[in-house]
PDB file of N, CA and C in Angstrom:
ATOM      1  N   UNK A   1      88.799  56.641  28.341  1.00  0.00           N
ATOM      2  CA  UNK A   1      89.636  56.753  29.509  1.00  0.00           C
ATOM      3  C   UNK A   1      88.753  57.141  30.695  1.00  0.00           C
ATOM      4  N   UNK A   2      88.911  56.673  31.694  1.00  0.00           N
ATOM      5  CA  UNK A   2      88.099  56.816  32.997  1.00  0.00           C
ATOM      6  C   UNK A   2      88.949  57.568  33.884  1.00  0.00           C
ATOM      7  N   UNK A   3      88.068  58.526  34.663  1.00  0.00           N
ATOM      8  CA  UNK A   3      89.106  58.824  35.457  1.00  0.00           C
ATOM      9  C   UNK A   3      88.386  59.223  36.700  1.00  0.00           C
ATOM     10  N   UNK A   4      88.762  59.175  37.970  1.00  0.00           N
ATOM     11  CA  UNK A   4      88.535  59.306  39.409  1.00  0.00           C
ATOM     12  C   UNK A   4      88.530  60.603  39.684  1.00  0.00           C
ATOM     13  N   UNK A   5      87.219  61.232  40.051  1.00  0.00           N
ATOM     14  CA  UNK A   5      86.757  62.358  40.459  1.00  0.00           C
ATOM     15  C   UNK A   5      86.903  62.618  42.092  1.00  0.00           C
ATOM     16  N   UNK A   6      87.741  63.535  42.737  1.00  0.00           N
ATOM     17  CA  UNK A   6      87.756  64.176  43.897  1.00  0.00           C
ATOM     18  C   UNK A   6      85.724  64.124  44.350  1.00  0.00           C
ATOM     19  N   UNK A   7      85.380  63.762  45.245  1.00  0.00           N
ATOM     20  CA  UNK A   7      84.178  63.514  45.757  1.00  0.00           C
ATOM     21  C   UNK A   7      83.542  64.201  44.835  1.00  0.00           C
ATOM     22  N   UNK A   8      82.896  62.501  43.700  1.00  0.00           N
ATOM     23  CA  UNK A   8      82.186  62.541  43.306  1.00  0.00           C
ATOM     24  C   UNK A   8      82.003  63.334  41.969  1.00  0.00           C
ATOM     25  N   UNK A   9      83.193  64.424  42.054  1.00  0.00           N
ATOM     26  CA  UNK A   9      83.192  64.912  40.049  1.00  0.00           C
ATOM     27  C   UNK A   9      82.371  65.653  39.442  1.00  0.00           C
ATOM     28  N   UNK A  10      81.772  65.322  37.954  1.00  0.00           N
ATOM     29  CA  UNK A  10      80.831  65.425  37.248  1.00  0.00           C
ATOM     30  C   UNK A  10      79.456  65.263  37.421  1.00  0.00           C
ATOM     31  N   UNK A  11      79.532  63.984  38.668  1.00  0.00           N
ATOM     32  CA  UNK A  11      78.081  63.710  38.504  1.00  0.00           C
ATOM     33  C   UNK A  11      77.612  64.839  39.936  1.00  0.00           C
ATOM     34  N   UNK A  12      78.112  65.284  40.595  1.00  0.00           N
ATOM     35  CA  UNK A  12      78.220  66.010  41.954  1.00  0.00           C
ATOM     36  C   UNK A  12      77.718  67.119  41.406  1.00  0.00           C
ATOM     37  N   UNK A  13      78.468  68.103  40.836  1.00  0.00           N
ATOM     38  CA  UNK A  13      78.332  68.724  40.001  1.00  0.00           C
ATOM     39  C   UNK A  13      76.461  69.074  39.361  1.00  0.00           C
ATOM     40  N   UNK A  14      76.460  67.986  38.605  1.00  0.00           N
ATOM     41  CA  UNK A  14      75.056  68.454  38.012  1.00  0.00           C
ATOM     42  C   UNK A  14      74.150  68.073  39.253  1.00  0.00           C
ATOM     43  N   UNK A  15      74.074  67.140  40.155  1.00  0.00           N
ATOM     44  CA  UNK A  15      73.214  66.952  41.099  1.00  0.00           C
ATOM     45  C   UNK A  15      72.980  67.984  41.933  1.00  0.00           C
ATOM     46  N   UNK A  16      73.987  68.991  42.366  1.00  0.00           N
ATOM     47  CA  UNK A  16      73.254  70.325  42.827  1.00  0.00           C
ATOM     48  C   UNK A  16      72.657  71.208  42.974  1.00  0.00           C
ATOM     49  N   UNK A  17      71.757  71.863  43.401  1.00  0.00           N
ATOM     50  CA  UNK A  17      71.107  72.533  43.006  1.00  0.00           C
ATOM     51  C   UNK A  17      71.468  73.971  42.944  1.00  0.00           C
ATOM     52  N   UNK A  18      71.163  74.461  41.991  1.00  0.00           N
ATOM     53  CA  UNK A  18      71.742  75.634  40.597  1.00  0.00           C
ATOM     54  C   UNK A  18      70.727  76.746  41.227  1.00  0.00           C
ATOM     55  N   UNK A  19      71.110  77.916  41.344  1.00  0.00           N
ATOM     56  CA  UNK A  19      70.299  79.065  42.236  1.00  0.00           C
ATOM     57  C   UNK A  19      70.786  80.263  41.267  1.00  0.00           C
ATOM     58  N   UNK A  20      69.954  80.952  41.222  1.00  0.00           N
ATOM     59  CA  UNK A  20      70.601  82.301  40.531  1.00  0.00           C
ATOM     60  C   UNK A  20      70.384  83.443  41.468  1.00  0.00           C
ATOM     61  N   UNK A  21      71.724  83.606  41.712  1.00  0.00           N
ATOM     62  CA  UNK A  21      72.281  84.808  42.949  1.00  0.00           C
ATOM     63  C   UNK A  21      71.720  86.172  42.486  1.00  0.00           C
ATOM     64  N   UNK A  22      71.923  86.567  41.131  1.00  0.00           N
ATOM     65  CA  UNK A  22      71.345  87.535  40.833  1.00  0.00           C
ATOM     66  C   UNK A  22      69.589  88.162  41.299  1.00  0.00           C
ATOM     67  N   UNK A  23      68.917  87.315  41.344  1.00  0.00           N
ATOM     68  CA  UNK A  23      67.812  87.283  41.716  1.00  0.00           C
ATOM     69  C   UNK A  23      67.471  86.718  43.314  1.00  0.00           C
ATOM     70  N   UNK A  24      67.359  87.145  44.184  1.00  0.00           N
ATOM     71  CA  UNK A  24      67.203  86.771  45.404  1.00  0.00           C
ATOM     72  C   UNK A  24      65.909  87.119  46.238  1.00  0.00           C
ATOM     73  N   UNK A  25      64.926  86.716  46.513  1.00  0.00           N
ATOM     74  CA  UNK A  25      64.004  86.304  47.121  1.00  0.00           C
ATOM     75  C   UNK A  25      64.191  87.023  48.047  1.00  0.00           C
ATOM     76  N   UNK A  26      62.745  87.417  48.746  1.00  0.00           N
ATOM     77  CA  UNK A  26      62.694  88.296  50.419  1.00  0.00           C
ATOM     78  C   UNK A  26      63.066  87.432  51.428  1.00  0.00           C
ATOM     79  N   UNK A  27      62.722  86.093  50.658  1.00  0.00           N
ATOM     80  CA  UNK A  27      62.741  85.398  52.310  1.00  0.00           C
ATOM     81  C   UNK A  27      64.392  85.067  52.179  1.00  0.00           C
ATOM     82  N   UNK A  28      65.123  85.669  51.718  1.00  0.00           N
ATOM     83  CA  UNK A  28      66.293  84.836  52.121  1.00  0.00           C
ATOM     84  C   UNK A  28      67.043  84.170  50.552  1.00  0.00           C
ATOM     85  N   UNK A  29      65.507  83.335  50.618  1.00  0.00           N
ATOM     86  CA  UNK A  29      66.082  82.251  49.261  1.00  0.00           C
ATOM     87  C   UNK A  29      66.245  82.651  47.947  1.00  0.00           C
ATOM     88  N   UNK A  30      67.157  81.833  47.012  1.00  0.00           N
ATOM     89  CA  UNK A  30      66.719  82.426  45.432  1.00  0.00           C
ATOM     90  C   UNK A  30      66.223  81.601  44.638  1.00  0.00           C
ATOM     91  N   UNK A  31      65.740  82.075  43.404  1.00  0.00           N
ATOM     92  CA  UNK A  31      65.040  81.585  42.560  1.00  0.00           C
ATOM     93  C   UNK A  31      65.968  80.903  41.607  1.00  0.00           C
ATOM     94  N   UNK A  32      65.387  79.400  40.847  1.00  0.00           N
ATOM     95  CA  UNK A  32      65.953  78.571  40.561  1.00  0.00           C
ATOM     96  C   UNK A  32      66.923  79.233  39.605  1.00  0.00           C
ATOM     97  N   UNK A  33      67.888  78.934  39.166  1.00  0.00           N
ATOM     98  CA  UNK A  33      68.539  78.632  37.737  1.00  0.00           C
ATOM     99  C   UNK A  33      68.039  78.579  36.444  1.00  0.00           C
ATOM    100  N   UNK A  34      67.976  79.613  35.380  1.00  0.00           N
ATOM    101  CA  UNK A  34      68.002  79.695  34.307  1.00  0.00           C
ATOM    102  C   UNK A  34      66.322  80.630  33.912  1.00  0.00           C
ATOM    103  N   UNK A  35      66.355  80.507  32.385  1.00  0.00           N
ATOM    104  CA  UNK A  35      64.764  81.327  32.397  1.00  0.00           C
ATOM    105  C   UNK A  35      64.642  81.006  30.665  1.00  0.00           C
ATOM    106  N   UNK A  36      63.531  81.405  30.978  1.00  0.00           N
ATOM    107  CA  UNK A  36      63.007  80.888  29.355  1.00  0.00           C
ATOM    108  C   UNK A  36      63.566  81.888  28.744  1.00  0.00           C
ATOM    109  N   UNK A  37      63.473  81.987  27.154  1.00  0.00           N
ATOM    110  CA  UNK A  37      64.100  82.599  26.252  1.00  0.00           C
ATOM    111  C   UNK A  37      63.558  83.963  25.706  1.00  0.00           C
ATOM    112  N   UNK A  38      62.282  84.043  25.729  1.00  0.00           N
ATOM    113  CA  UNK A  38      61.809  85.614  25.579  1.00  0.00           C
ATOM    114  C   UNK A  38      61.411  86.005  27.112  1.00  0.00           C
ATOM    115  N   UNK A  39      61.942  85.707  28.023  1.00  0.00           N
ATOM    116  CA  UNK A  39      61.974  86.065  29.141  1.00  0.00           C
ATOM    117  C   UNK A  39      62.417  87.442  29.428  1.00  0.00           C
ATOM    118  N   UNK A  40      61.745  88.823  30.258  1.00  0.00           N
ATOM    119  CA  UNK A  40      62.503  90.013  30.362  1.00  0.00           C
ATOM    120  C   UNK A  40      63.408  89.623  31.232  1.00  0.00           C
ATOM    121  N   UNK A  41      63.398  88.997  32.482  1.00  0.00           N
ATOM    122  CA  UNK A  41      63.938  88.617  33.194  1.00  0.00           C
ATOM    123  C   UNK A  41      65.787  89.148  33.212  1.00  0.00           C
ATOM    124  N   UNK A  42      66.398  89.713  34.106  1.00  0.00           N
ATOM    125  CA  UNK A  42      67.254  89.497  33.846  1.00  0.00           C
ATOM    126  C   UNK A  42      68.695  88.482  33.585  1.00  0.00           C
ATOM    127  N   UNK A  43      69.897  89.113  32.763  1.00  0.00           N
ATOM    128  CA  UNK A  43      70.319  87.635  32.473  1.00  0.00           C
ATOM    129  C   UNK A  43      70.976  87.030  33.807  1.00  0.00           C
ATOM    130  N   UNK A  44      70.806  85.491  33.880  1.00  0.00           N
ATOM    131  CA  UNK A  44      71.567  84.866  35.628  1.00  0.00           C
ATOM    132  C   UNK A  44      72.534  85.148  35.828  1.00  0.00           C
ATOM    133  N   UNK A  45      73.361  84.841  36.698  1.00  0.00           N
ATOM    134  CA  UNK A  45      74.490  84.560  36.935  1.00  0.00           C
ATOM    135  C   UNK A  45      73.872  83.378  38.852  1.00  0.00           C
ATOM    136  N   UNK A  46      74.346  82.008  37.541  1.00  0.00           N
ATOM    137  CA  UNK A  46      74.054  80.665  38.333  1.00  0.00           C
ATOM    138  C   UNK A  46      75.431  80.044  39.293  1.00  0.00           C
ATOM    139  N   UNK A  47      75.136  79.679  40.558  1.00  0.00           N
ATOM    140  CA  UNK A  47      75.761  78.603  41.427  1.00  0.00           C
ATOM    141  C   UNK A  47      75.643  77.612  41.762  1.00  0.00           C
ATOM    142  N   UNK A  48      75.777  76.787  42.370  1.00  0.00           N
ATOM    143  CA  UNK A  48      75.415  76.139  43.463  1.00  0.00           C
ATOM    144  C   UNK A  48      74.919  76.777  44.757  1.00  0.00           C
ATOM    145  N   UNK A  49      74.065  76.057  45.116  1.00  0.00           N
ATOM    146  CA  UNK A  49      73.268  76.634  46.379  1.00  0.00           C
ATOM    147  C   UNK A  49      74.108  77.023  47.682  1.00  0.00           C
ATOM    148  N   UNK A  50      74.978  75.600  47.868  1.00  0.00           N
ATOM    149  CA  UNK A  50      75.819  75.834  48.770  1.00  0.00           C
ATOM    150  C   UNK A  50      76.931  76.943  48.519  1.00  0.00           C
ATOM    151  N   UNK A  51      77.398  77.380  47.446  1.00  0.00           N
ATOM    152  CA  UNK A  51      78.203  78.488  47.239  1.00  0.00           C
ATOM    153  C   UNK A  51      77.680  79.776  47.600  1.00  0.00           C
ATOM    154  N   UNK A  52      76.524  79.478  47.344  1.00  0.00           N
ATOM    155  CA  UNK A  52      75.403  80.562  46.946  1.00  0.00           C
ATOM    156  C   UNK A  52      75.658  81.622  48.994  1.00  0.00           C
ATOM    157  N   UNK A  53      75.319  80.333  49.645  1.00  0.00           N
ATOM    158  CA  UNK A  53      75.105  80.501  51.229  1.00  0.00           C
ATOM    159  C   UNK A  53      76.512  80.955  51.846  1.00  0.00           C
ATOM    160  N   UNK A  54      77.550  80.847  50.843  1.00  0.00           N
ATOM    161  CA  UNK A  54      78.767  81.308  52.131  1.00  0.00           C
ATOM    162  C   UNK A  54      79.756  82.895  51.186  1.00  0.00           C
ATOM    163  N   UNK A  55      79.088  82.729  49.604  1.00  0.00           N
ATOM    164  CA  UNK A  55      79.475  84.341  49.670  1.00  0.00           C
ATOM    165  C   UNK A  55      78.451  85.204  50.516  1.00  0.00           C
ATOM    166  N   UNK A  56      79.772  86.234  50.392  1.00  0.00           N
ATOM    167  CA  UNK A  56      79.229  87.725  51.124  1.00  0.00           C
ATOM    168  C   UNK A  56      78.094  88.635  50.095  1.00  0.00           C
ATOM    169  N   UNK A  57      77.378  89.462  50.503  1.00  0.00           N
ATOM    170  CA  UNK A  57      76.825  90.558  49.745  1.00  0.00           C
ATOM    171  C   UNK A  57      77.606  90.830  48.783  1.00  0.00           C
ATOM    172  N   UNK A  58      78.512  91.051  48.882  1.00  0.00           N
ATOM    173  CA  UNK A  58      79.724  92.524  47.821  1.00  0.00           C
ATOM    174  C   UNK A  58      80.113  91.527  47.279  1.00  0.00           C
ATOM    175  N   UNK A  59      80.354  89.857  47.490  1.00  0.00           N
ATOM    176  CA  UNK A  59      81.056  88.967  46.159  1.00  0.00           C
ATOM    177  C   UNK A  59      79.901  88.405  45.674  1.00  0.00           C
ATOM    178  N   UNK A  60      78.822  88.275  45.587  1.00  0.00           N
ATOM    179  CA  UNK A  60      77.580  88.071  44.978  1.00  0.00           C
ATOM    180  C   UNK A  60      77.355  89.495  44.245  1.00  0.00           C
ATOM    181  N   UNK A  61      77.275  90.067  44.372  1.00  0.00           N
ATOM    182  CA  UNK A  61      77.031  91.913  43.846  1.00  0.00           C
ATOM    183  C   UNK A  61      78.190  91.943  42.735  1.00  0.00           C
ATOM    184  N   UNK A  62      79.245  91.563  43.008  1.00  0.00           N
ATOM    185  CA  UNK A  62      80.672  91.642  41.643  1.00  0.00           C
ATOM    186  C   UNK A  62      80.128  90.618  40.550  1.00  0.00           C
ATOM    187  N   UNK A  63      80.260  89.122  41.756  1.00  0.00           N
ATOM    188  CA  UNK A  63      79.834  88.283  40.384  1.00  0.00           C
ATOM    189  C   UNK A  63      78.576  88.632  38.931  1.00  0.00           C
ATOM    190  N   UNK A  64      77.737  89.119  39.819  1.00  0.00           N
ATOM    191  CA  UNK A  64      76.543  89.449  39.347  1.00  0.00           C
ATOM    192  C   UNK A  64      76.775  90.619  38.081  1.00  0.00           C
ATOM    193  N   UNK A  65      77.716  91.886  38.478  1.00  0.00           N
ATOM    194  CA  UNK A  65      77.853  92.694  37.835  1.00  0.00           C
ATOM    195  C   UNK A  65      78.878  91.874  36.776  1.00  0.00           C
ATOM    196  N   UNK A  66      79.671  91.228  36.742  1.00  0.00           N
ATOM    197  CA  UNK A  66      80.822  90.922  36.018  1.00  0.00           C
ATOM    198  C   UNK A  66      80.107  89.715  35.016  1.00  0.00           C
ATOM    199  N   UNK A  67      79.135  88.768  34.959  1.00  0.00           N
ATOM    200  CA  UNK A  67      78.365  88.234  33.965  1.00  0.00           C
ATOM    201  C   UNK A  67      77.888  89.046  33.360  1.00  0.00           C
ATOM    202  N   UNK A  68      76.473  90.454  33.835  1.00  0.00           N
ATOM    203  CA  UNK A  68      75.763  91.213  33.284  1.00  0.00           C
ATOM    204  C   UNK A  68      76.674  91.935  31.879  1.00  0.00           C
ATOM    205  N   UNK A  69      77.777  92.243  32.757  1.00  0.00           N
ATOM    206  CA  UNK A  69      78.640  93.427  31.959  1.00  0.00           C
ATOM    207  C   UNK A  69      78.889  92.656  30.626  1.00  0.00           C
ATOM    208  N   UNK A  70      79.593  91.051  31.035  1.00  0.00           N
ATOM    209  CA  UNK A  70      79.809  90.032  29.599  1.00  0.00           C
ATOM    210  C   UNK A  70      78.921  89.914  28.695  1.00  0.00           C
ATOM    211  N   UNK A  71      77.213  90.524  28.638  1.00  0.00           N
ATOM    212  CA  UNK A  71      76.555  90.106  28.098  1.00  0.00           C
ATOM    213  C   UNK A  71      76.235  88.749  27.396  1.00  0.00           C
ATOM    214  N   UNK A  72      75.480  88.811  26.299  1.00  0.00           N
ATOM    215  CA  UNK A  72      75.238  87.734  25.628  1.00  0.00           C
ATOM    216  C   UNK A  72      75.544  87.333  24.493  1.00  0.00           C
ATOM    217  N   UNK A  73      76.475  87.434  23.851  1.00  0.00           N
ATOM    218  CA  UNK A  73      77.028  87.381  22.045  1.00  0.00           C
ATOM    219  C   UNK A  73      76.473  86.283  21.543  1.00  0.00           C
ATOM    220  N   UNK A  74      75.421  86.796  20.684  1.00  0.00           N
ATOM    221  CA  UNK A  74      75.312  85.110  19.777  1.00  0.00           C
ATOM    222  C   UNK A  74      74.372  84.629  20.224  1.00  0.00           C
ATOM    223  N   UNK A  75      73.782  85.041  21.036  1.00  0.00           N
ATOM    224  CA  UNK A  75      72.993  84.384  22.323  1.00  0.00           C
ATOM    225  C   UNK A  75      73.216  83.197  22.915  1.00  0.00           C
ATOM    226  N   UNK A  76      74.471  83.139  22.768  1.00  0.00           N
ATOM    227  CA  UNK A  76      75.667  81.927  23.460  1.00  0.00           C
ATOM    228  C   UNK A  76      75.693  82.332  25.298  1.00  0.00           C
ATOM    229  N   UNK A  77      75.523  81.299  26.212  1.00  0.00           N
ATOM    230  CA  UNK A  77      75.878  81.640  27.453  1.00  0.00           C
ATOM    231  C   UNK A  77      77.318  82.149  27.650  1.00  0.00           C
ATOM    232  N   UNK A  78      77.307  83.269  28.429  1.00  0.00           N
ATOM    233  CA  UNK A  78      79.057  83.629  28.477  1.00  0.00           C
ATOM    234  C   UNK A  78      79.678  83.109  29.896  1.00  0.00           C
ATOM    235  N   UNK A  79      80.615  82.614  30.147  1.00  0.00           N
ATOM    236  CA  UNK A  79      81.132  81.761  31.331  1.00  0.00           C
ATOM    237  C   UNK A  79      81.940  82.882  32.304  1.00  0.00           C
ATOM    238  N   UNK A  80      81.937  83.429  33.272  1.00  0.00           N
ATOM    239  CA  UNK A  80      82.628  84.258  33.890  1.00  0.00           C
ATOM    240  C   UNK A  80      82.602  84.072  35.119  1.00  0.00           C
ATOM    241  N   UNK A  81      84.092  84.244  35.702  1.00  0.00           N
ATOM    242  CA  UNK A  81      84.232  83.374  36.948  1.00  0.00           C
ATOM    243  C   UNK A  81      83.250  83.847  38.054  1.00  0.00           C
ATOM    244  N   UNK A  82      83.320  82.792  39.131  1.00  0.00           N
ATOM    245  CA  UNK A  82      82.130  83.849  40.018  1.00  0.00           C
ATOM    246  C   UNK A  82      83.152  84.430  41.300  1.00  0.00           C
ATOM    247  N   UNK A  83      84.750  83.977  41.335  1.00  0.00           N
ATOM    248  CA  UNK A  83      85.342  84.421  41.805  1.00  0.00           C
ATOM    249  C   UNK A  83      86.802  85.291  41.595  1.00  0.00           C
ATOM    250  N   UNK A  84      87.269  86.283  41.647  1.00  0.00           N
ATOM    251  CA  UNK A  84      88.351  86.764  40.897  1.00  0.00           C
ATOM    252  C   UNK A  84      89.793  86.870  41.635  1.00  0.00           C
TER     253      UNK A  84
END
């Protein structure tokens, strides 16, 4: 079954570029999306770039806390909204 995506859908979607808010750069910018697996790094919490640019401090700071808190079970990614 095929079905018609509101601009562009699925493929929109993965073509964006994926930023992890949690981690944010001096200059402004953040560092890509995701991290290797024995990485200390802490765990992401990933967007879109453009999402990334129009939250505030304090809804980047929740999202951030509200993945961390979900941890990692299983070492399965846990999905948690980035807005509530």
């Amino acid at each position: 079954m095929r079905r018609n995506f509101a601009e562009g859908g699925l493929r929109k979607w993965v073509k964006e570029k994926w930023v992890d808010i949690g981690a944010p750069k001096k200059n402004g910018k953040y560092q890509p999306c995701g991290r290797s697996k024995g990485s200390k790094r802490k765990y992401p919490k990933c967007v879109p770039l453009a999402k990334a640019t129009r939250m505030t401090k304090s809804q980047k700071a929740s999202a951030v806390k509200r993945k961390r808190a979900a941890g990692n079970p299983g070492g399965k990614p846990k999905n948690v909204k980035t807005f509530v």
